[in-house]
Protein backbone atom coordinates (compact mmCIF):
# COMPACT_ATOMS: atom_id res chain seq x y z
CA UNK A 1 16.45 12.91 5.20
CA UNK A 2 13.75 15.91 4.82
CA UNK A 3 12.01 16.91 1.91
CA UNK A 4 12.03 19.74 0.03
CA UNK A 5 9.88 20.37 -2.50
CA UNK A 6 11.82 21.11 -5.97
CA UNK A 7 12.47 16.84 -5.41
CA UNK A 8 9.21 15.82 -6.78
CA UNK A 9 9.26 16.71 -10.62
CA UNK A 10 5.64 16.17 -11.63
CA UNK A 11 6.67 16.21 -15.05
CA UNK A 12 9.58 13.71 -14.63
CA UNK A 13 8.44 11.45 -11.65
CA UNK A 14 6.22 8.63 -11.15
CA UNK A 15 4.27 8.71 -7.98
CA UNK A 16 2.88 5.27 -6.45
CA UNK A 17 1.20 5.52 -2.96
CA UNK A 18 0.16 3.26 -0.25
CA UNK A 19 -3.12 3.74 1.55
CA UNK A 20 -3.35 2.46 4.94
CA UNK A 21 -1.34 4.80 7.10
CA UNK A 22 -0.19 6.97 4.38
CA UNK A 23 -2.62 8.17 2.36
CA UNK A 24 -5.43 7.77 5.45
CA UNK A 25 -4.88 7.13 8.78
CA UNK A 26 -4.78 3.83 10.75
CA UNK A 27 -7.70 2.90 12.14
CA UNK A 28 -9.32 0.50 14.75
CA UNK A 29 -10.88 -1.85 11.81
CA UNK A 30 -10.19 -1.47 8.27
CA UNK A 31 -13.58 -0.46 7.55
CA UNK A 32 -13.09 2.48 9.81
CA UNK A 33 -10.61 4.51 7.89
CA UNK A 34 -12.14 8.04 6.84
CA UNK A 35 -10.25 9.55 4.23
CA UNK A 36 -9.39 13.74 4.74
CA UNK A 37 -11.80 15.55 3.04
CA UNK A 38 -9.67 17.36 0.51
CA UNK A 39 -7.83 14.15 -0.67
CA UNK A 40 -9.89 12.70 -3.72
CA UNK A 41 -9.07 16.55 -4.85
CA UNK A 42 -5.69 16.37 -4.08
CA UNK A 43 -5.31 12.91 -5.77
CA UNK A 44 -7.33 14.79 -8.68
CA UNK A 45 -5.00 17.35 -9.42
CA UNK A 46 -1.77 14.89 -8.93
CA UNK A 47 -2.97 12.82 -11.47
CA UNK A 48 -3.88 15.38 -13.66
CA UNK A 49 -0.18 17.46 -13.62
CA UNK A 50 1.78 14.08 -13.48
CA UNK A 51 -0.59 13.05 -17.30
CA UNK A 52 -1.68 10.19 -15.08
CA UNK A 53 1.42 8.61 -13.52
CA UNK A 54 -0.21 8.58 -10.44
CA UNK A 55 -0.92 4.81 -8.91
CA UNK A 56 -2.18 3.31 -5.13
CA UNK A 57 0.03 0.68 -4.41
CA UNK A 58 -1.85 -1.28 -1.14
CA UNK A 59 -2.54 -4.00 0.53
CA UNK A 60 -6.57 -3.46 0.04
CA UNK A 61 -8.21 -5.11 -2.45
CA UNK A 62 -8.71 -2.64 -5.80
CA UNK A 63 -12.35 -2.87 -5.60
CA UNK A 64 -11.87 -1.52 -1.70
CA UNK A 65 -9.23 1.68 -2.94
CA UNK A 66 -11.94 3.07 -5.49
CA UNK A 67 -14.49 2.83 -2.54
CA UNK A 68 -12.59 5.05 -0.31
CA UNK A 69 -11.17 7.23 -3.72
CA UNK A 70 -14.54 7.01 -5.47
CA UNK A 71 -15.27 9.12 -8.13
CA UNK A 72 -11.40 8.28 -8.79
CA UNK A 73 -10.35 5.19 -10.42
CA UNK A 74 -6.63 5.32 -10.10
CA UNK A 75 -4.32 3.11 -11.45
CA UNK A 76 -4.03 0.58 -8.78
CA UNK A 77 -2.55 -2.66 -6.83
CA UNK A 78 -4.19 -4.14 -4.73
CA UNK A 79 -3.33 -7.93 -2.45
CA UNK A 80 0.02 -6.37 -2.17
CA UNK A 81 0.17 -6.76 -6.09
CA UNK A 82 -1.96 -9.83 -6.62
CA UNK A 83 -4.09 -7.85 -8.63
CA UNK A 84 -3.66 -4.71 -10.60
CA UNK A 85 -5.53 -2.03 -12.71
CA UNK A 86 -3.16 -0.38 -15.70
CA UNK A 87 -4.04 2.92 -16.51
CA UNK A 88 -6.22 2.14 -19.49
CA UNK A 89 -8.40 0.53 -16.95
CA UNK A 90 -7.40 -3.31 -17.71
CA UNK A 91 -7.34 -5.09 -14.83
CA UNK A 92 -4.89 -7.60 -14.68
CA UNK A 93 -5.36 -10.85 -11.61
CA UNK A 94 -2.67 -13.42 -10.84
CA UNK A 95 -3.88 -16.99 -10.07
CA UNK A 96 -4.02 -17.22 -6.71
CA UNK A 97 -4.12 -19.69 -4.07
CA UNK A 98 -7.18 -20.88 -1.41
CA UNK A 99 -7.69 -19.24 1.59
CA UNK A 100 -10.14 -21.77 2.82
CA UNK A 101 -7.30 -24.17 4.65
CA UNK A 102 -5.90 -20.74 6.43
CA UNK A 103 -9.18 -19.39 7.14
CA UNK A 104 -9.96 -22.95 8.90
CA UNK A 105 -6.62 -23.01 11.10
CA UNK A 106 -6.50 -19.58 12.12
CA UNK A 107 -11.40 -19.22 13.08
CA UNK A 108 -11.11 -21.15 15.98
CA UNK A 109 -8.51 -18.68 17.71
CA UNK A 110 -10.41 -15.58 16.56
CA UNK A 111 -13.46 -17.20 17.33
CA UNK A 112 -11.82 -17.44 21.42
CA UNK A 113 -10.79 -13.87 21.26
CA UNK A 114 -13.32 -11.47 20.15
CA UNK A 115 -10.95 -8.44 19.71
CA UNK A 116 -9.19 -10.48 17.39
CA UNK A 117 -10.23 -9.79 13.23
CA UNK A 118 -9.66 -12.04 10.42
CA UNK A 119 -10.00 -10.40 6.75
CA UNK A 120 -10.04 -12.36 4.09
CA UNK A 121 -9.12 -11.13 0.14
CA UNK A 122 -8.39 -12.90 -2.95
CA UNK A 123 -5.15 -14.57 -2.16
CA UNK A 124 -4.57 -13.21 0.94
CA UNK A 125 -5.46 -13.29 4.74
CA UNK A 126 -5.17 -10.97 7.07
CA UNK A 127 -5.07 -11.19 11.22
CA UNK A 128 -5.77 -8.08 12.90
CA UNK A 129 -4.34 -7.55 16.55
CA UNK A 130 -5.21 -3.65 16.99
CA UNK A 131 -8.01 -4.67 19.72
CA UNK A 132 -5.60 -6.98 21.07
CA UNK A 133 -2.09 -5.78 21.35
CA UNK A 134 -1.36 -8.28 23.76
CA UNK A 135 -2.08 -11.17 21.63
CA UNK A 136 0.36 -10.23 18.62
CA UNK A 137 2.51 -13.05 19.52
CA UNK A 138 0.05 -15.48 20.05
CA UNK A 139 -0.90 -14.03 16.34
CA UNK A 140 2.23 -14.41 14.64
CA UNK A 141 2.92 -18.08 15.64
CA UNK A 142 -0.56 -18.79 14.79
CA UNK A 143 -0.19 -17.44 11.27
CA UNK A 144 3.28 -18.54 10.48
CA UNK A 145 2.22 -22.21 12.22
CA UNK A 146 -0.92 -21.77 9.15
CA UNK A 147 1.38 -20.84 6.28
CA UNK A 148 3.91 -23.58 7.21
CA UNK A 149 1.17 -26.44 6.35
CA UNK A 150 -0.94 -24.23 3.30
CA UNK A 151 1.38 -24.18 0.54
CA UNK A 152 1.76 -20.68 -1.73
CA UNK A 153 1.91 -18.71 1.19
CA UNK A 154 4.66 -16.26 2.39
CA UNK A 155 3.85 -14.14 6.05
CA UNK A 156 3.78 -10.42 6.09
CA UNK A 157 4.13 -8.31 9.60
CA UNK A 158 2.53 -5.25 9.81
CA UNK A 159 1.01 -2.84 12.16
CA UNK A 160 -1.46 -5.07 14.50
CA UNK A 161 -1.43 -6.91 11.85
CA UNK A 162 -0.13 -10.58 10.47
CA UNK A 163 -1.03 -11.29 7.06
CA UNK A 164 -0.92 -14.93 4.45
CA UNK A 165 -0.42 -13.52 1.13
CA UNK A 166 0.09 -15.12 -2.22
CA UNK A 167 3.43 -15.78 -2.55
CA UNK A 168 4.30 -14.73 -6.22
CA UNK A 169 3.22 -10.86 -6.01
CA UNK A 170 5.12 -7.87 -3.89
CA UNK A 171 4.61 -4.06 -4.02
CA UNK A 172 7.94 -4.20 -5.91
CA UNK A 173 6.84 -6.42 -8.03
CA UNK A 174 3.62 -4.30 -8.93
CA UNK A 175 5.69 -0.96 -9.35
CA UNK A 176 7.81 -2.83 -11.69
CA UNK A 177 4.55 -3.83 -13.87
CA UNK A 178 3.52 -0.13 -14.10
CA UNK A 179 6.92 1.16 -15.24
CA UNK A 180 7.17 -0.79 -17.82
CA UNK A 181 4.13 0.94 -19.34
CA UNK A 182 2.76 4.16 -20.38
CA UNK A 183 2.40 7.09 -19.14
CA UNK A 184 4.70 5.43 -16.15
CA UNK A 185 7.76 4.09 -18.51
CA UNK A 186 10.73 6.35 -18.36
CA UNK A 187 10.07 8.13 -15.15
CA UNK A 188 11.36 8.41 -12.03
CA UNK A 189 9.76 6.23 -9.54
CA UNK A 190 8.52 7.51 -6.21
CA UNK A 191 7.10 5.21 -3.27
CA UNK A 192 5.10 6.04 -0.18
CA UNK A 193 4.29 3.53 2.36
CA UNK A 194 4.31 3.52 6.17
CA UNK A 195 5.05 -0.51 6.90
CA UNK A 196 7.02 -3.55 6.58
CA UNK A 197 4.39 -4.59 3.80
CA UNK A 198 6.01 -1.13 1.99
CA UNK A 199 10.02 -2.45 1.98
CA UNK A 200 9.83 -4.31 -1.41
CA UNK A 201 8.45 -1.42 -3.12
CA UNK A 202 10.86 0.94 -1.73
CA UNK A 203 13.94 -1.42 -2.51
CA UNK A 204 12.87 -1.55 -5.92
CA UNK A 205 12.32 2.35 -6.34
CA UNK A 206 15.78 3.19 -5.01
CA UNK A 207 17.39 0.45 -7.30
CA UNK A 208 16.23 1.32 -10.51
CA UNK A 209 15.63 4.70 -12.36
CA UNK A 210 17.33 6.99 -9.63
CA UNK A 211 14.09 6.93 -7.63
CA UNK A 212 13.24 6.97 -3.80
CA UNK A 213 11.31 5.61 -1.02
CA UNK A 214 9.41 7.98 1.78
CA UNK A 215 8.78 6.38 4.67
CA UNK A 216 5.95 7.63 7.05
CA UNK A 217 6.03 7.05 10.76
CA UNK A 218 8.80 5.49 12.92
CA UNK A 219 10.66 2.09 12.42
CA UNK A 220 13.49 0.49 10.68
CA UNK A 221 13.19 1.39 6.90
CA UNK A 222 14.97 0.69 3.29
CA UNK A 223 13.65 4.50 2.79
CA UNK A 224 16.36 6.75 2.00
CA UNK A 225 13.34 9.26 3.12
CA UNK A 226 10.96 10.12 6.11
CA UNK A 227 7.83 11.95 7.00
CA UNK A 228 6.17 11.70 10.71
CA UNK A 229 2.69 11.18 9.64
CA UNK A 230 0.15 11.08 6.72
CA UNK A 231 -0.79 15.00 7.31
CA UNK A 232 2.49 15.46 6.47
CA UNK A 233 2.58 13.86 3.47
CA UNK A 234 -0.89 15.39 2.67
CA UNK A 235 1.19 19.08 3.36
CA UNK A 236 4.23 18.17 1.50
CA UNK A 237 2.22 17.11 -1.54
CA UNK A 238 -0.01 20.36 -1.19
CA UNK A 239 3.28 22.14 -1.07
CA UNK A 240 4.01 20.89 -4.34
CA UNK A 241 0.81 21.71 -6.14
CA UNK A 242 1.22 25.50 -4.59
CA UNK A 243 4.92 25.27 -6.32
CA UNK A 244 3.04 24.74 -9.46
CA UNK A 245 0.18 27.18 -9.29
CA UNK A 246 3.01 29.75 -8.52
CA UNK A 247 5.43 28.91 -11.65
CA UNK A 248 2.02 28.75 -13.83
């Protein structure tokens, strides 16, 4: 389905957003990623007309998100909910498991591929593939043949990417948290994400409060909605403000 712009009700929704392929685009390394250079303005003025019910829901570590947001500190999730900043700034951290038994299975076939990247975060560890398309099988078993002897462990897909994280915490999970508090409580709930890492958060969105998913880029999806690519998301959002500035 397309979007029009009278379906985002700053006043009435919630907005949670991923990073990685939605908010910036992909790149070869996830240090790499340059943000567009009206964005932290953008994200300014969202969180502004919304009274703050404005969240990144990623992957990234938190600490990582207000690097690439900085002066911004959002409300954020980070580990794919591991860990998560309210918006009173209280940041909240599940327990969570070792990474040291992965990190030890899964070195010695990085350390034969150089193209291949491993990224370790609290609770979670990440392959990456993108230098190495033609080992993402060889990735996959690897990973999944790591989680199936490291307890606490549950295998994400992604893009070029195969990732151990903590098995108690989900991007559903963390949208849940937020709406049960202010100024996110009572809203409608709006997710944007761009992978399979993204499908819990839009399943819960669509389940509870009336709310919907937006998927960006191709591929199977929950999403009841679509964009092609993080510009437009960037110009649909922009529309929005414009719709604003114009009733004001």
């Amino acid at each position: 389905m397309s979007l029009q712009i009278h379906e985002y009700d700053f006043a009435a929704d919630a907005l949670f957003l991923d990073f990685d392929g939605t908010l910036v685009n992909l790149a070869p390394e996830p240090d790499s990623v340059v943000p567009a250079p009206d964005l932290i303005e953008m994200l300014q003025r969202l969180q502004e007309l919304s009274h703050g019910a404005l969240a990144v829901v990623s992957g990234r570590p938190v600490v990582q998100l207000d690097h690439y947001l900085a002066p911004l500190h959002l409300p954020a999730a980070g580990v794919h909910g591991l860990e998560r900043r309210d918006a009173s700034g209280r940041l909240i951290q599940l327990s969570a498991p070792d990474t040291a038994r992965l990190m030890e299975r899964l070195a010695p076939l990085v350390a034969r591929h150089p193209g291949l990247l491993l990224e370790p975060k609290r609770g979670a560890l990440a392959l990456h593939y993108r230098k190495a398309p033609h080992l993402e099988e060889t990735c996959i078993e690897a990973m999944n043949h790591a989680v199936s002897r490291v307890p606490g462990f549950t295998v994400l897909r992604g893009k070029m990417v195969v990732e151990a994280k903590a098995a108690l915490a989900d991007k559903g999970d963390a949208i849940a948290s937020f709406m049960r508090e202010a100024p996110f409580a009572g809203r409608r709930p709006v997710f944007v994400g761009d992978d399979v890492t993204d499908e819990a958060g839009f399943d819960w969105v669509q389940s509870h409060g009336g709310g919907f998913g937006i998927k960006i880029g191709e591929g199977p999806s929950k999403a009841n909605m679509r964009l092609d690519n993080p510009a437009a998301l960037h110009q649909w959002l922009e529309q929005a403000l414009k719709a604003v500035d114009r009733r004001s």
